[in-house]
PDB file of N, CA and C in Angstrom:
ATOM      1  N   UNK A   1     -69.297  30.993  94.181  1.00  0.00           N
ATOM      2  CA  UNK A   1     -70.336  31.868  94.652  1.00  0.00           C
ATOM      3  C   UNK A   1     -70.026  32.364  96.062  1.00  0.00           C
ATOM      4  N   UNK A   2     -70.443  33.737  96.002  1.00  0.00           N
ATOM      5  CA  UNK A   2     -70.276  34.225  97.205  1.00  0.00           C
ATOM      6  C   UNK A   2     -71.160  33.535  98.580  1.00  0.00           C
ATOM      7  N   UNK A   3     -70.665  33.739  99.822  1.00  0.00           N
ATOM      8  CA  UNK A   3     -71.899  33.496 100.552  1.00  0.00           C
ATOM      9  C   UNK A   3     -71.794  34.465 101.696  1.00  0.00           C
ATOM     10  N   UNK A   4     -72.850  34.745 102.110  1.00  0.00           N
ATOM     11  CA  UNK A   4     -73.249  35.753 103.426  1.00  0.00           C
ATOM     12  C   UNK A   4     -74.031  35.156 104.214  1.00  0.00           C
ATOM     13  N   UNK A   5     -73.233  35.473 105.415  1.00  0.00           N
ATOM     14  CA  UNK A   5     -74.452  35.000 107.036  1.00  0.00           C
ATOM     15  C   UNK A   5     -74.590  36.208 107.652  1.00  0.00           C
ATOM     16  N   UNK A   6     -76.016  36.017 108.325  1.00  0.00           N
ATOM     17  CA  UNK A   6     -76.290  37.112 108.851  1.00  0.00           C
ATOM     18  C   UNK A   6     -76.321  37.256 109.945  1.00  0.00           C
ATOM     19  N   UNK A   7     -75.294  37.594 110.714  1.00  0.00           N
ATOM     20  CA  UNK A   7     -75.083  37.400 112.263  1.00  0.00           C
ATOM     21  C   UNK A   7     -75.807  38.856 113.059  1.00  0.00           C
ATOM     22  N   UNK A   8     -76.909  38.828 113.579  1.00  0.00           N
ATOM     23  CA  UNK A   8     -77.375  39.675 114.022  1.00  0.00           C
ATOM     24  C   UNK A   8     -76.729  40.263 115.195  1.00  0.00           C
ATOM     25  N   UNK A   9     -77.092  41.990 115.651  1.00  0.00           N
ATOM     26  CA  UNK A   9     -76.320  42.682 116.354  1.00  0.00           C
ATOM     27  C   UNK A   9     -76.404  42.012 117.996  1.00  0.00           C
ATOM     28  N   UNK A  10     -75.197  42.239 118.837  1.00  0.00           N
ATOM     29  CA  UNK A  10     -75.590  41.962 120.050  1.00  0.00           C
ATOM     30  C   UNK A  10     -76.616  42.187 120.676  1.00  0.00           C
ATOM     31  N   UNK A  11     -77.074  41.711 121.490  1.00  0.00           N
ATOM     32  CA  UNK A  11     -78.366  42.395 122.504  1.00  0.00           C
ATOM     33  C   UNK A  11     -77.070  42.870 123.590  1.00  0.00           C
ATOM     34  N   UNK A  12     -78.083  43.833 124.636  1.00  0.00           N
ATOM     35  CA  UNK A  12     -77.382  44.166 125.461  1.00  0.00           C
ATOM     36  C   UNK A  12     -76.364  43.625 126.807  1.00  0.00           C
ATOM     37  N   UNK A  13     -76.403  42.026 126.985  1.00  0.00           N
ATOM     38  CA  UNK A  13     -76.506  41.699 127.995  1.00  0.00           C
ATOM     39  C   UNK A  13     -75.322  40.904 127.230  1.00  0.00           C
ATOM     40  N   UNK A  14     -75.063  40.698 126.041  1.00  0.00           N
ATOM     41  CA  UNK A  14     -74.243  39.975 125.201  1.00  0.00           C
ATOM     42  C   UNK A  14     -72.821  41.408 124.698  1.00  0.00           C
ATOM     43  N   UNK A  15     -73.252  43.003 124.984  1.00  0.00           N
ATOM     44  CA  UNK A  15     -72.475  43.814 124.716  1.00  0.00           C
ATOM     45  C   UNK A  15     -71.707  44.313 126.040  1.00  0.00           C
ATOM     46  N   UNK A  16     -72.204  43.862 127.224  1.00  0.00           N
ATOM     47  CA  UNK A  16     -72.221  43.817 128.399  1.00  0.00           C
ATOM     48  C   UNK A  16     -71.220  43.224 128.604  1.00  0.00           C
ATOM     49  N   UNK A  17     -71.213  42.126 127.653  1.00  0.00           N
ATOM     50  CA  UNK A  17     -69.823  40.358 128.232  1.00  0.00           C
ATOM     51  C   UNK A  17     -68.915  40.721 127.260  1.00  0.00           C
ATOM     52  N   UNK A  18     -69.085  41.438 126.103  1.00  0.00           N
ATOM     53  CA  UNK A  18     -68.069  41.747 125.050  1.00  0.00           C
ATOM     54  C   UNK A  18     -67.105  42.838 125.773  1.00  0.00           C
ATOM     55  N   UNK A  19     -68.172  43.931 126.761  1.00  0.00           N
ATOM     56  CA  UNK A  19     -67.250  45.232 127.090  1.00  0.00           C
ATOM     57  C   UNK A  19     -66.446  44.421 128.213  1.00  0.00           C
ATOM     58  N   UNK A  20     -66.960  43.469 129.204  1.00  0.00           N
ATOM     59  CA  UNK A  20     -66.252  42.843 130.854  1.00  0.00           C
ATOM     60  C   UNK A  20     -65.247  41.948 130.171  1.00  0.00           C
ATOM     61  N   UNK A  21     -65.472  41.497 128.725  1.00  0.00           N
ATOM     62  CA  UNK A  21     -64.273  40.743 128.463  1.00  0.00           C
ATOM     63  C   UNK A  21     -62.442  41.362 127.875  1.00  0.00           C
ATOM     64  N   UNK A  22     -63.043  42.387 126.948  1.00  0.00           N
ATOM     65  CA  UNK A  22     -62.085  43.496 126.049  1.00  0.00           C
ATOM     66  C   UNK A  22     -61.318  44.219 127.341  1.00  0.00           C
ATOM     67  N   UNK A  23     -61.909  44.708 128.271  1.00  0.00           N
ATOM     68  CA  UNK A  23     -61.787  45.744 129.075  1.00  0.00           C
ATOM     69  C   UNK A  23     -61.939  45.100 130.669  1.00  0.00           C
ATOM     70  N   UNK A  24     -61.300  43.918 130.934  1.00  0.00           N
ATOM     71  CA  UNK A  24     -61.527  43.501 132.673  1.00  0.00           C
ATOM     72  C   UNK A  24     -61.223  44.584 133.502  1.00  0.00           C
ATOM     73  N   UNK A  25     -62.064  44.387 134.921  1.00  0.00           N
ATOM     74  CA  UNK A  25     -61.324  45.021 135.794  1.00  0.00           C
ATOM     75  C   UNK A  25     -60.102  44.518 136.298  1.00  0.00           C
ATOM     76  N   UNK A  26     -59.349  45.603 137.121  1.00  0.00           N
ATOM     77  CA  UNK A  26     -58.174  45.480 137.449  1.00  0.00           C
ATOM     78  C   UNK A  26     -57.326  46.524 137.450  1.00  0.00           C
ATOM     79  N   UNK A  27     -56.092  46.616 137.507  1.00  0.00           N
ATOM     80  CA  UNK A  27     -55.206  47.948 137.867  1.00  0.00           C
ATOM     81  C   UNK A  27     -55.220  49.071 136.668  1.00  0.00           C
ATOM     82  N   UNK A  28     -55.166  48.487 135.211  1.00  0.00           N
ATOM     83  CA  UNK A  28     -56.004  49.254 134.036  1.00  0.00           C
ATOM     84  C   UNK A  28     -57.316  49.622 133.669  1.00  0.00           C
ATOM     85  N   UNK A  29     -57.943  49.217 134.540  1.00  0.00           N
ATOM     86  CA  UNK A  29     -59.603  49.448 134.782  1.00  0.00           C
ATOM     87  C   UNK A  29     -60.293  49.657 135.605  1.00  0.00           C
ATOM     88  N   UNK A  30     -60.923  51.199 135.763  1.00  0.00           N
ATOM     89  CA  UNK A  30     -61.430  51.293 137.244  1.00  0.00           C
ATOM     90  C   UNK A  30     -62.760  51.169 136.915  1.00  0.00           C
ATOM     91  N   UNK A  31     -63.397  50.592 137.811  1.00  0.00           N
ATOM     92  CA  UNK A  31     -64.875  51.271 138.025  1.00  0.00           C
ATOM     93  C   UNK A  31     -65.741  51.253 137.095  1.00  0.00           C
ATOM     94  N   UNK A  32     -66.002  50.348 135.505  1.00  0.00           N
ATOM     95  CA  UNK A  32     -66.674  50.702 134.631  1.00  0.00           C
ATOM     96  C   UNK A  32     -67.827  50.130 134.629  1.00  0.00           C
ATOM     97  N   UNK A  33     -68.748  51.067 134.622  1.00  0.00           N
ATOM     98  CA  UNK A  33     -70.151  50.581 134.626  1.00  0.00           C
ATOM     99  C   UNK A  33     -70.448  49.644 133.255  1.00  0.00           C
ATOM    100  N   UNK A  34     -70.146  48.877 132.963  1.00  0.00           N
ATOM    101  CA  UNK A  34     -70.428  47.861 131.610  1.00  0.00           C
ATOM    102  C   UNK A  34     -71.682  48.275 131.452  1.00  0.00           C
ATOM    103  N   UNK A  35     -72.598  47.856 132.602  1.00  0.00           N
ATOM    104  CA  UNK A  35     -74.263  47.678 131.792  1.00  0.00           C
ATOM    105  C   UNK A  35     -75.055  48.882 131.511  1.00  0.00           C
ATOM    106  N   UNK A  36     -74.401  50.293 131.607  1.00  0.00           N
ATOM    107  CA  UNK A  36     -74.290  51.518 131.088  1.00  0.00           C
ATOM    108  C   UNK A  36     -74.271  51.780 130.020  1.00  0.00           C
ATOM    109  N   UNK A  37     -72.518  51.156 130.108  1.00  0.00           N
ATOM    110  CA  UNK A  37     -72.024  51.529 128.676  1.00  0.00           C
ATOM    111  C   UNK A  37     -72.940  50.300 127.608  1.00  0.00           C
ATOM    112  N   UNK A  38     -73.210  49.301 127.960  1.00  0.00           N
ATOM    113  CA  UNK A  38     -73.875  48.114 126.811  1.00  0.00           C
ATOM    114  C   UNK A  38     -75.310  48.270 126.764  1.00  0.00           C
ATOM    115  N   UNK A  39     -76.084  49.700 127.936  1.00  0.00           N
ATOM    116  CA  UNK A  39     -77.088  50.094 127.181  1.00  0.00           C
ATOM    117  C   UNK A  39     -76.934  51.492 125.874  1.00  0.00           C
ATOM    118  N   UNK A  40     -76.120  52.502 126.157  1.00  0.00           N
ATOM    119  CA  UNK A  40     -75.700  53.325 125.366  1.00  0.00           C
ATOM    120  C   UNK A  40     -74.945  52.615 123.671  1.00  0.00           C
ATOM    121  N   UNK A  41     -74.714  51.898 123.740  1.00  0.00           N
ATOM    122  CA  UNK A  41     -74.058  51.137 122.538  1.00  0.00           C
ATOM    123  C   UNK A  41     -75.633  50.022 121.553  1.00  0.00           C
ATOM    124  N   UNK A  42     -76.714  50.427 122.063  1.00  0.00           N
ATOM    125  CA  UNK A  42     -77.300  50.113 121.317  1.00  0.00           C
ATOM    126  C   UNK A  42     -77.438  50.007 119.715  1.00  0.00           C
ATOM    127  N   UNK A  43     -76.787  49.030 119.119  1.00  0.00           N
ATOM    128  CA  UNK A  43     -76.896  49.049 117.057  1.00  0.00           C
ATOM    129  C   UNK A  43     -75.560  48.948 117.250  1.00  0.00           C
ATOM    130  N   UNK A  44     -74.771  48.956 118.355  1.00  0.00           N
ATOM    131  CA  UNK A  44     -73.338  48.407 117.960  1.00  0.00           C
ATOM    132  C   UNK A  44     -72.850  47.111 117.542  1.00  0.00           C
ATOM    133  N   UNK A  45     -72.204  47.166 116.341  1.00  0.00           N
ATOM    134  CA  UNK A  45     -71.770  45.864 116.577  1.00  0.00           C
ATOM    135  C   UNK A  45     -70.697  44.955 117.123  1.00  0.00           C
ATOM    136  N   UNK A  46     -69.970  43.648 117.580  1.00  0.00           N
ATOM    137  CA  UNK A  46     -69.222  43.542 118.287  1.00  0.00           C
ATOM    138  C   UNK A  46     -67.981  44.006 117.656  1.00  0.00           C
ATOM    139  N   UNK A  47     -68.003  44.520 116.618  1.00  0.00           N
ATOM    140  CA  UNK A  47     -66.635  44.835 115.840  1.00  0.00           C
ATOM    141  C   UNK A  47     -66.341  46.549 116.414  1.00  0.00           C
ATOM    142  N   UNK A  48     -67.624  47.099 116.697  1.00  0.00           N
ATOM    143  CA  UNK A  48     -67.692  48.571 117.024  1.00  0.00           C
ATOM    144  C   UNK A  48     -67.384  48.743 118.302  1.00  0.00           C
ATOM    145  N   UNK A  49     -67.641  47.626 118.880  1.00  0.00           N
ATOM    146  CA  UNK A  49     -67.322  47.741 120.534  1.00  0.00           C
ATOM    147  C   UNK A  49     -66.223  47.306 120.717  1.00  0.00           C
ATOM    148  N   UNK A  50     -65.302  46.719 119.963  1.00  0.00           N
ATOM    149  CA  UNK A  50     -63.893  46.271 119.978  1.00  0.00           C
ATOM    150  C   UNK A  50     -63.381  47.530 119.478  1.00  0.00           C
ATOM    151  N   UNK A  51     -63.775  48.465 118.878  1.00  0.00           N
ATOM    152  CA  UNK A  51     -63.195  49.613 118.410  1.00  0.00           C
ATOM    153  C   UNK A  51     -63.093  50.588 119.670  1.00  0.00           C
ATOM    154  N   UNK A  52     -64.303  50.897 120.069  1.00  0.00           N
ATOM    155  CA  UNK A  52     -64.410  51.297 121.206  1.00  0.00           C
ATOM    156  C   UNK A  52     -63.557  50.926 122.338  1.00  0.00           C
ATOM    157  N   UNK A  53     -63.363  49.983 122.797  1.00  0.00           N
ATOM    158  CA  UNK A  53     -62.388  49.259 123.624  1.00  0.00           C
ATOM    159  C   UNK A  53     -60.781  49.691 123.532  1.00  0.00           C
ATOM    160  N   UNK A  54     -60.671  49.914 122.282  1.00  0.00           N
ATOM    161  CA  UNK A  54     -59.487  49.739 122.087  1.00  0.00           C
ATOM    162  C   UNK A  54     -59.313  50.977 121.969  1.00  0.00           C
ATOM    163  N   UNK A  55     -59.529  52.560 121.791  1.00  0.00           N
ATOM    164  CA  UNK A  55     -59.236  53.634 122.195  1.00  0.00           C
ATOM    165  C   UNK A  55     -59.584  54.202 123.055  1.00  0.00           C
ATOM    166  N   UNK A  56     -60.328  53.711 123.881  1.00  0.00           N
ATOM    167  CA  UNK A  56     -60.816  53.959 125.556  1.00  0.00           C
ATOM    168  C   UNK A  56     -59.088  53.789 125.929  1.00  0.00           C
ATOM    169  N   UNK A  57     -58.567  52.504 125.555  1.00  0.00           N
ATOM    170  CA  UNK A  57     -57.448  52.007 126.309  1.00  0.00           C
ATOM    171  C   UNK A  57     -56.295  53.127 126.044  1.00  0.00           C
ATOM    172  N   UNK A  58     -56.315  53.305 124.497  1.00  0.00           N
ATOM    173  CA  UNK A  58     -55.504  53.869 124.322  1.00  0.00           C
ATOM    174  C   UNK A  58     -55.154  55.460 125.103  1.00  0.00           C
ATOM    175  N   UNK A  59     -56.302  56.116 125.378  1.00  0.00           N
ATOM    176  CA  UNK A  59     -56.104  57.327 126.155  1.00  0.00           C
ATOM    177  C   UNK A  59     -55.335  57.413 127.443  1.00  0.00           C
ATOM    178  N   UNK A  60     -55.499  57.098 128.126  1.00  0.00           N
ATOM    179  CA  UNK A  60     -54.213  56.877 128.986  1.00  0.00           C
ATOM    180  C   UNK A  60     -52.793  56.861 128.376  1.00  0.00           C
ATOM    181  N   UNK A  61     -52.796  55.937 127.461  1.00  0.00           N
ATOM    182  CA  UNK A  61     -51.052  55.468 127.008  1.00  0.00           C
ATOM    183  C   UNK A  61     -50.782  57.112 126.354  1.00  0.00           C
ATOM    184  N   UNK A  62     -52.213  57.600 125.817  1.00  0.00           N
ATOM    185  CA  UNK A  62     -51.816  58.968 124.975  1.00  0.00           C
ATOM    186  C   UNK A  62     -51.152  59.941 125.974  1.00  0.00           C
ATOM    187  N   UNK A  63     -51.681  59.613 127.208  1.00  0.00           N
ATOM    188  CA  UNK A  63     -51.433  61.064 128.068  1.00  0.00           C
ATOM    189  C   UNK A  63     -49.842  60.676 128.886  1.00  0.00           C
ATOM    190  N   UNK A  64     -49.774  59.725 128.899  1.00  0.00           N
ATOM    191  CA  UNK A  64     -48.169  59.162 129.395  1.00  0.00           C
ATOM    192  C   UNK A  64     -46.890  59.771 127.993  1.00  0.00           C
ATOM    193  N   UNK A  65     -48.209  59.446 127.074  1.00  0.00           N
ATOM    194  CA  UNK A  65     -46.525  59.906 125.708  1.00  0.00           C
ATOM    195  C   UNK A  65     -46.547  61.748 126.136  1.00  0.00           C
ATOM    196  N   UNK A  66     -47.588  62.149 126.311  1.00  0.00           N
ATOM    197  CA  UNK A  66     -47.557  63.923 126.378  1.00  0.00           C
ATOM    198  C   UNK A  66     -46.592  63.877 127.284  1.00  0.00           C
ATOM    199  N   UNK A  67     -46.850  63.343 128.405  1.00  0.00           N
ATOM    200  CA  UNK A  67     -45.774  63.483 129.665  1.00  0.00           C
ATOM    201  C   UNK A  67     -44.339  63.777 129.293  1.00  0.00           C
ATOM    202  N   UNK A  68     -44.130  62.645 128.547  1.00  0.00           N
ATOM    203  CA  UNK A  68     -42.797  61.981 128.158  1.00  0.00           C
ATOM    204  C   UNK A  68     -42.471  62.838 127.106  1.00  0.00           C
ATOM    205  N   UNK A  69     -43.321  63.238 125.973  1.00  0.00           N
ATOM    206  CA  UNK A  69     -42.931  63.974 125.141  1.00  0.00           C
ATOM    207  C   UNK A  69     -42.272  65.568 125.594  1.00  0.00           C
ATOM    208  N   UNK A  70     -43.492  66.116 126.793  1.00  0.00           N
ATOM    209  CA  UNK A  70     -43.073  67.315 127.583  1.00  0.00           C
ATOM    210  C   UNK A  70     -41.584  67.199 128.659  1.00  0.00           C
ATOM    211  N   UNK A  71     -41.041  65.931 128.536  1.00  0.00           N
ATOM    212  CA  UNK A  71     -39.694  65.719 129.371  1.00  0.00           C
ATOM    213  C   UNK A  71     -39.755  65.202 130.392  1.00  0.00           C
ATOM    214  N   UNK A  72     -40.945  65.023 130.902  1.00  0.00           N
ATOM    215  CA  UNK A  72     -40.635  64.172 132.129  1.00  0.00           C
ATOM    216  C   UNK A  72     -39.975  62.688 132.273  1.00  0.00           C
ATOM    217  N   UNK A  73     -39.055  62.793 132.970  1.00  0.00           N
ATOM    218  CA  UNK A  73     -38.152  61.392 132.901  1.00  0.00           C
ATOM    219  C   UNK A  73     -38.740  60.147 133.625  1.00  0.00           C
ATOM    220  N   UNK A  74     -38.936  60.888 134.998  1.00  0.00           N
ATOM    221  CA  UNK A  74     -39.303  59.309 135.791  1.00  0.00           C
ATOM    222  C   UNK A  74     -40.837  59.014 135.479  1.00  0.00           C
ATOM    223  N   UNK A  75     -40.696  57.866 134.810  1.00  0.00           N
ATOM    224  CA  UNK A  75     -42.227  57.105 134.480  1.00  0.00           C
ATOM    225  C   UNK A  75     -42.539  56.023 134.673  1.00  0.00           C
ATOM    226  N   UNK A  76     -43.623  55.514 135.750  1.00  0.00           N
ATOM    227  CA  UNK A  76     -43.399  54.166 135.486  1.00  0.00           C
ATOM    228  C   UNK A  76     -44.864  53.614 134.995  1.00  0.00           C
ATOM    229  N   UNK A  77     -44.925  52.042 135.294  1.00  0.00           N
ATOM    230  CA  UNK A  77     -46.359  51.694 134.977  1.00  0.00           C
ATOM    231  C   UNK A  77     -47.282  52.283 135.793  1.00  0.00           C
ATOM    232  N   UNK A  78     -47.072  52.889 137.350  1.00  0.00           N
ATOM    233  CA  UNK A  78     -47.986  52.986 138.180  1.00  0.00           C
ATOM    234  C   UNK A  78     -48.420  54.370 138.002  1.00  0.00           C
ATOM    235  N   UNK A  79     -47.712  55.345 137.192  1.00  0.00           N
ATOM    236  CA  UNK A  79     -47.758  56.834 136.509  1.00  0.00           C
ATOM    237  C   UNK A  79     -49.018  56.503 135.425  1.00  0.00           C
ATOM    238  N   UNK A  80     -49.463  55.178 134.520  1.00  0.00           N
ATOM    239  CA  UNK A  80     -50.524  55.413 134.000  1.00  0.00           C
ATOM    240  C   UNK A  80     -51.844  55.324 134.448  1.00  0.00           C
ATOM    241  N   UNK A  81     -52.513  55.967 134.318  1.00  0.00           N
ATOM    242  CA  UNK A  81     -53.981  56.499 134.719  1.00  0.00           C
ATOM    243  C   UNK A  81     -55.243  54.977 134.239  1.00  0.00           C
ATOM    244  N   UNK A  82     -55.953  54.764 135.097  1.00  0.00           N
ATOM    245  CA  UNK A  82     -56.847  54.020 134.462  1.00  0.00           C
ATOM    246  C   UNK A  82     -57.882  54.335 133.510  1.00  0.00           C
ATOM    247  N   UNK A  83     -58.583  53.317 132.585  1.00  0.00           N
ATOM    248  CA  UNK A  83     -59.747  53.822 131.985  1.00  0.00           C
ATOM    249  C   UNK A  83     -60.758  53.857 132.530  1.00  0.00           C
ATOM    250  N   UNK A  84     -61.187  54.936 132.503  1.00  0.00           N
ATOM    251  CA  UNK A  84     -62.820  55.250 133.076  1.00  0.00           C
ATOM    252  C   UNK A  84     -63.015  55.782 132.141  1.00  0.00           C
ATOM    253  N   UNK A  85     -64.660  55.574 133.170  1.00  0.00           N
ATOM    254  CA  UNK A  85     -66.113  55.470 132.182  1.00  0.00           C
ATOM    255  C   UNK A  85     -66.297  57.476 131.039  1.00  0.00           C
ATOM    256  N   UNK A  86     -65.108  58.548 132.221  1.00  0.00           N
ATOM    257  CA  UNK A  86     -64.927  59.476 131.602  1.00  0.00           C
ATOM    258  C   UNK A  86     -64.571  59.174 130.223  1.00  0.00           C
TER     259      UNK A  86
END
């Protein structure tokens, strides 16, 4: 037999510690208002905010491949852009 639990959605203050954990500050992270973004994410679940997380991040790496794709040679880590709350 099957079984199901019903793990109810984060509250905000719990989507808050999901976004400061996925996404720390630091040299890849500027400035993000978490308790912003973990009121706007209301009905998210922590699987949606890991989604979220994870192509926030990715935009940056996208705009380094354009670079690179358009020819620019010298690149380094300090050439990628942080994620913000943009």
């Amino acid at each position: 037999l099957e079984k199901r639990i019903f793990v109810p959605l984060p509250d905000v203050e719990a989507r808050a510690h999901i976004l400061k954990k996925l996404l720390p500050e630091g040299r890849a992270v500027s400035n993000l208002p978490y308790e912003k973004i973990a009121s706007l994410t209301d009905g998210y679940s922590g699987s949606d905010i890991h989604v979220i997380c994870k192509e926030s991040a990715m935009v940056p790496v996208r705009k380094l491949l354009a670079r690179l794709e358009a020819g620019e040679e010298k690149i380094t880590y300090e050439n990628l852009e942080p994620v913000t709350y943009e």
